[in-house]
C-alpha atoms as a PDB file:
ATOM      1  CA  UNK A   1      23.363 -48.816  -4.945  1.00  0.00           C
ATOM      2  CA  UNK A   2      21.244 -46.534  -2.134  1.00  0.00           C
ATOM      3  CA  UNK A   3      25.085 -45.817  -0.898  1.00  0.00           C
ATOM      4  CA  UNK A   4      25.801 -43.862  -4.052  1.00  0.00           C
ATOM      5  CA  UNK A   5      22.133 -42.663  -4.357  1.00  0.00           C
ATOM      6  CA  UNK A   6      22.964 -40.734  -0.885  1.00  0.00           C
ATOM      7  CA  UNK A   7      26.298 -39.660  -1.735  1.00  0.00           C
ATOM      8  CA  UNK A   8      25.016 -38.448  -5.000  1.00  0.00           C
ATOM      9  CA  UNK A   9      22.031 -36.529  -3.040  1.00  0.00           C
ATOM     10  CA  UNK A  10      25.050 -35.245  -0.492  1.00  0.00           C
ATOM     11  CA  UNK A  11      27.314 -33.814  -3.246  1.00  0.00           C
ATOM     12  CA  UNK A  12      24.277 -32.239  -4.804  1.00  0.00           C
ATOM     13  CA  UNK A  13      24.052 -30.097  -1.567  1.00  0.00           C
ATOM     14  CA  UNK A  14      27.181 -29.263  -0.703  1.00  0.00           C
ATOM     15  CA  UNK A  15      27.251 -27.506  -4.535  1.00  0.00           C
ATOM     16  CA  UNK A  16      24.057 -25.832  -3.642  1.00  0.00           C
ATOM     17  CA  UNK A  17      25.709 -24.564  -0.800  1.00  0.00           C
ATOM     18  CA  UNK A  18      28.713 -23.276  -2.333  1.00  0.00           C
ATOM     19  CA  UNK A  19      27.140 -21.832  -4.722  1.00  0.00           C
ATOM     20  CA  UNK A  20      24.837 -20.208  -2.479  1.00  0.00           C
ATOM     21  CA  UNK A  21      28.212 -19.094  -0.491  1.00  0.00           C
ATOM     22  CA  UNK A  22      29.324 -17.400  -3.599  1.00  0.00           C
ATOM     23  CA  UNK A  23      25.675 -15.752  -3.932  1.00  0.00           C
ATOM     24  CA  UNK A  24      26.397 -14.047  -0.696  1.00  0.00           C
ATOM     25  CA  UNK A  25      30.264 -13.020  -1.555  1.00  0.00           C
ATOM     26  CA  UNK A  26      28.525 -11.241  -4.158  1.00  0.00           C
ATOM     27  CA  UNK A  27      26.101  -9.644  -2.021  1.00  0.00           C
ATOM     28  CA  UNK A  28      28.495  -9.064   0.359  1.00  0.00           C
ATOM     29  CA  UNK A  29      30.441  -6.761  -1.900  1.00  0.00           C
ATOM     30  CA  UNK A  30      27.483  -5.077  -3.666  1.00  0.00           C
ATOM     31  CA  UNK A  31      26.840  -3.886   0.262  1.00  0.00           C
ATOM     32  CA  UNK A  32      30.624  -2.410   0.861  1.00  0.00           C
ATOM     33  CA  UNK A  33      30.403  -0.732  -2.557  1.00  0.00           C
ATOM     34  CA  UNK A  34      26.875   1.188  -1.533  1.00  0.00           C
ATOM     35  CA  UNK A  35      28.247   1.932   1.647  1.00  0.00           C
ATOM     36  CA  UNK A  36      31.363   3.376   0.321  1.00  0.00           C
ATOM     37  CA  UNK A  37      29.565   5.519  -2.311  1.00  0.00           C
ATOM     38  CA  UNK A  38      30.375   9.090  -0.702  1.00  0.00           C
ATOM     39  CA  UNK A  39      34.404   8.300  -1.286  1.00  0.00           C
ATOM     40  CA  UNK A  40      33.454   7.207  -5.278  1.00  0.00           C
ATOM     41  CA  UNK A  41      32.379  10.908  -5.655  1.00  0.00           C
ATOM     42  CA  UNK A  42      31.302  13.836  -4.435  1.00  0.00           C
ATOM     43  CA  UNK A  43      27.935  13.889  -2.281  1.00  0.00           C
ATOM     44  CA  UNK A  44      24.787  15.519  -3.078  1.00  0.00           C
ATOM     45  CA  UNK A  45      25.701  15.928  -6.744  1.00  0.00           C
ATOM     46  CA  UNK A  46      24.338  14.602  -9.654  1.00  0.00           C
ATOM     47  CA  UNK A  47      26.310  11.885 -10.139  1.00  0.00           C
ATOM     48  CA  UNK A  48      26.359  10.999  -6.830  1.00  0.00           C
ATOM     49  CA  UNK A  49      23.243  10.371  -7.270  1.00  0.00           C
ATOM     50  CA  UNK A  50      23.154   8.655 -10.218  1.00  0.00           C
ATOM     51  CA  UNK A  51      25.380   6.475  -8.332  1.00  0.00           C
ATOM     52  CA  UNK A  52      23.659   6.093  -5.557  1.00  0.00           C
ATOM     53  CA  UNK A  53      20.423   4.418  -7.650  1.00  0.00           C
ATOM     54  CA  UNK A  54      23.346   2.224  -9.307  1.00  0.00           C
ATOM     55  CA  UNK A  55      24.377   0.576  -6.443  1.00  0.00           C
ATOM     56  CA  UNK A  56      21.331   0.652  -4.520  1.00  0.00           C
ATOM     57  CA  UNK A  57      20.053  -1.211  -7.497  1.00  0.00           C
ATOM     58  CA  UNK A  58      22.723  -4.111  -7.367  1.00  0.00           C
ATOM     59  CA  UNK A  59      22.402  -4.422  -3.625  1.00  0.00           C
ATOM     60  CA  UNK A  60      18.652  -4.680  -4.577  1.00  0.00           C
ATOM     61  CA  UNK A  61      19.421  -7.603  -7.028  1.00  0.00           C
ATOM     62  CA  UNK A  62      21.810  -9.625  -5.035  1.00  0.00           C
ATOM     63  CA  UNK A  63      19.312  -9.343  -2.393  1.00  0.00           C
ATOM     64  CA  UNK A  64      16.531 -10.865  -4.863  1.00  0.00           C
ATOM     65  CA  UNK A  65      19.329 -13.511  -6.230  1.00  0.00           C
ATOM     66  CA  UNK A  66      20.148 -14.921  -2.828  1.00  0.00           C
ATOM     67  CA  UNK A  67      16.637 -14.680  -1.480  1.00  0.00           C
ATOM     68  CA  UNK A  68      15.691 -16.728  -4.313  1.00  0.00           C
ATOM     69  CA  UNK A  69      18.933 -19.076  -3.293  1.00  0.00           C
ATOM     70  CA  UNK A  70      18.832 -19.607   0.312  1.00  0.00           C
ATOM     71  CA  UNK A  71      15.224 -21.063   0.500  1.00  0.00           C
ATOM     72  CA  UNK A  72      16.187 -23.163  -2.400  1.00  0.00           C
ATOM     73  CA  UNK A  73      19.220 -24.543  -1.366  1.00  0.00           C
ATOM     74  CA  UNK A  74      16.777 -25.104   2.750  1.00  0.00           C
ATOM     75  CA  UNK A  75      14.623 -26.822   0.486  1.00  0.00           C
ATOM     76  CA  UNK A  76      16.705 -29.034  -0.587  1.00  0.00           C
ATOM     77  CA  UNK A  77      18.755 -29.125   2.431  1.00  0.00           C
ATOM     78  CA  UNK A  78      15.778 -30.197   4.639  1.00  0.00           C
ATOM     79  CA  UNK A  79      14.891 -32.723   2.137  1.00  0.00           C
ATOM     80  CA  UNK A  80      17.983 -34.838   1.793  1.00  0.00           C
ATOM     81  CA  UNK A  81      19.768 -33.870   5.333  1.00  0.00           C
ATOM     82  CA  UNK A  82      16.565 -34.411   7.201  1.00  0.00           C
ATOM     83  CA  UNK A  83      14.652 -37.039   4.846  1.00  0.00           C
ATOM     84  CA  UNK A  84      11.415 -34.661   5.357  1.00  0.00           C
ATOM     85  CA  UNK A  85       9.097 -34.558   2.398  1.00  0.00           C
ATOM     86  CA  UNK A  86       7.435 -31.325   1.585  1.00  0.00           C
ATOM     87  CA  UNK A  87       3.705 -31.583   0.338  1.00  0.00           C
ATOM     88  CA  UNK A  88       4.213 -28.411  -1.204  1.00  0.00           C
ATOM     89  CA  UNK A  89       7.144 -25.921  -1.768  1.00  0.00           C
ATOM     90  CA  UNK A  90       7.609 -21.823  -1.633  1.00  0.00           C
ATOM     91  CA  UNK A  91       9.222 -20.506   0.477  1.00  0.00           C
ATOM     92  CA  UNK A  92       7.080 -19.680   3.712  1.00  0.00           C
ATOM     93  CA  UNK A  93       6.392 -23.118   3.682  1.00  0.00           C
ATOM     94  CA  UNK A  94      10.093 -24.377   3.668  1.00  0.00           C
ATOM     95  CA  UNK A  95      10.766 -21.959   6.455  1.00  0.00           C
ATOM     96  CA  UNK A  96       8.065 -23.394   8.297  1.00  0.00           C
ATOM     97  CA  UNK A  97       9.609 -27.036   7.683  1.00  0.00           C
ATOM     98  CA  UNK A  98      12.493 -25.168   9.133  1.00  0.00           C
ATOM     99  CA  UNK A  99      11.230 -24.765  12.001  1.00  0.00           C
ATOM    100  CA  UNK A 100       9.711 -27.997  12.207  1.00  0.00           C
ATOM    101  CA  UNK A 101      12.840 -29.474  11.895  1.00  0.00           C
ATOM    102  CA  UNK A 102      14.972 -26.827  14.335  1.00  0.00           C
ATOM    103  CA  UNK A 103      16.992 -25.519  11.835  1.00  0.00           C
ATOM    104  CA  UNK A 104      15.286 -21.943  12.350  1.00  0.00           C
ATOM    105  CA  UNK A 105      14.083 -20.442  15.513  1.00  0.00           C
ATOM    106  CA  UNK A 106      10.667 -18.503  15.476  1.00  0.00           C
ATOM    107  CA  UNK A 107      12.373 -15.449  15.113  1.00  0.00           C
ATOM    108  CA  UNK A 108      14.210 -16.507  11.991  1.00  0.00           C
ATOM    109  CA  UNK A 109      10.985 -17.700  10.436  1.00  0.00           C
ATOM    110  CA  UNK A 110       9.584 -14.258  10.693  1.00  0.00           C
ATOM    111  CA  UNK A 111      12.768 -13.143   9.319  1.00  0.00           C
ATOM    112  CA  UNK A 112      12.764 -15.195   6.547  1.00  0.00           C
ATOM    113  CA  UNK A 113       8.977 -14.641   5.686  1.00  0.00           C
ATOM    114  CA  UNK A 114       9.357 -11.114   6.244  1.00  0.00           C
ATOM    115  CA  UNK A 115      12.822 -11.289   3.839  1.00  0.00           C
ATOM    116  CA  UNK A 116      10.688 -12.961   1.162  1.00  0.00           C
ATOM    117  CA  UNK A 117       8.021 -10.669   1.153  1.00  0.00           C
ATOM    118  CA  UNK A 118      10.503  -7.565   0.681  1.00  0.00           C
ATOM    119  CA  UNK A 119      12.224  -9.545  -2.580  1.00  0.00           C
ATOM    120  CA  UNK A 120       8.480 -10.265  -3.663  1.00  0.00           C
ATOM    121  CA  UNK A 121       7.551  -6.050  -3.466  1.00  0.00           C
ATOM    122  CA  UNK A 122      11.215  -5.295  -5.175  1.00  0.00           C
ATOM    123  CA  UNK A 123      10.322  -7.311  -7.651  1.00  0.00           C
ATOM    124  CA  UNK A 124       6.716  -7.095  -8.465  1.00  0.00           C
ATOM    125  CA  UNK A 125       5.915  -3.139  -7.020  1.00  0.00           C
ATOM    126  CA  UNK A 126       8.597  -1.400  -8.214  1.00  0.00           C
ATOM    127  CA  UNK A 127       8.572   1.925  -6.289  1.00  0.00           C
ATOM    128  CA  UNK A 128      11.452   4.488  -4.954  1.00  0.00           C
ATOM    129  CA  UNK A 129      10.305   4.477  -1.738  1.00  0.00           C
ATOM    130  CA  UNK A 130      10.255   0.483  -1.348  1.00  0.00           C
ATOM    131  CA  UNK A 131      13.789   0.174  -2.974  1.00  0.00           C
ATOM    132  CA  UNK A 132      15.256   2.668  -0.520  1.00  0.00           C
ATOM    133  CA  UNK A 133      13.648   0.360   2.609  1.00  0.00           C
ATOM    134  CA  UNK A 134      14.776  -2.607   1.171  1.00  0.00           C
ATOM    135  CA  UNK A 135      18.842  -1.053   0.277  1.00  0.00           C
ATOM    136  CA  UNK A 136      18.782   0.060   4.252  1.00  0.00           C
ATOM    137  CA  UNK A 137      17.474  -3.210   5.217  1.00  0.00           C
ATOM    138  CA  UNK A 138      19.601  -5.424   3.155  1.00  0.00           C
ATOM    139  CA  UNK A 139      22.365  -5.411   5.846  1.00  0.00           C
ATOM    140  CA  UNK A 140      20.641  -7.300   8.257  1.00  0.00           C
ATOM    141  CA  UNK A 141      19.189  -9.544   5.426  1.00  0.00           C
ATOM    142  CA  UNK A 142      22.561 -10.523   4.192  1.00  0.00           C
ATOM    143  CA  UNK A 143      23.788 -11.036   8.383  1.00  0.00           C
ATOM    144  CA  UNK A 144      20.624 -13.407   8.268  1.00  0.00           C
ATOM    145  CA  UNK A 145      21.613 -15.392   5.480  1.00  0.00           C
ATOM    146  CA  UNK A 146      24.600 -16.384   6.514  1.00  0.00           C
ATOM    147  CA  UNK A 147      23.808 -17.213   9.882  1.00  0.00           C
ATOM    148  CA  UNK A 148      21.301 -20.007   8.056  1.00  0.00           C
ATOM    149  CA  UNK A 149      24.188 -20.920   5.938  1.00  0.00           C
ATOM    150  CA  UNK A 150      26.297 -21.276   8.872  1.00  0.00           C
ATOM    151  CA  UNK A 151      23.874 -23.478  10.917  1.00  0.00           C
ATOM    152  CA  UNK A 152      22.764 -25.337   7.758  1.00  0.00           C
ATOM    153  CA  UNK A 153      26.057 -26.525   6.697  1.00  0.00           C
ATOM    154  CA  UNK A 154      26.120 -30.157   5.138  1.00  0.00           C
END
């Protein structure tokens, strides 16, 4: 009976991560498209920029989706891979469990915390000015994430 229990528990995250997989796919294209905006039309126009809000918007939301993903599927990953319990979850404190457990380096945890805290403005302070930070620094958001996914593989 615990036999199944753990496979159960296993299949549970390797969905989780495959989902989370697709997550980035997604996020991976929304990127490509924003970056190849100036060969959809013609710059500094006003559809360009039109445009340009579009898909800085969708980068925007993938970027929220998967943020809101990858510490949920470390959460669960460091709870039935590593058998820790958490006393409480969020994210900064499964990134810290992270840690704990060497799945992410210092430097990742900042990362992480500092990734969360970007979704959290995006999608609590909406402002131009924070959107445009977070579109620009969405590349090396989405480079993160799969680097975790990649070490934190079931």
């Amino acid at each position: 009976m615990k036999e199944r229990y753990k496979i159960k528990l296993m299949d549970k995250v390797k969905n989780k991560y495959k989902r989370m997989l697709d997550a980035l796919t997604t996020f991976q294209e929304a990127l490509e498209n924003f970056d190849q905006l100036d060969q959809l039309c013609e710059p500094n126009t006003e559809q360009f920029e039109k445009m340009q809000r579009a898909l800085r918007d969708s980068v925007i939301k993938r970027f929220e989706y998967c943020t809101d993903q990858i510490w949920k599927y470390m959460q669960l990953y460091v709870v039935n891979i590593h058998g820790v319990a958490l006393e409480c979850s969020g994210p900064k404190n499964v990134f810290r469990m992270c840690l704990q457990t060497k799945d992410l380096s210092p430097d990742e945890v900042e990362q992480a915390i500092e990734m969360v805290e970007c979704r959290n403005h995006t999608s609590y302070i909406y402002k131009e000015e924070i959107a445009d930070f977070v579109a620009k620094k969405a590349p090396v958001f989405y480079t993160f994430m799969t680097s975790v996914m990649k070490k934190m593989k079931p």
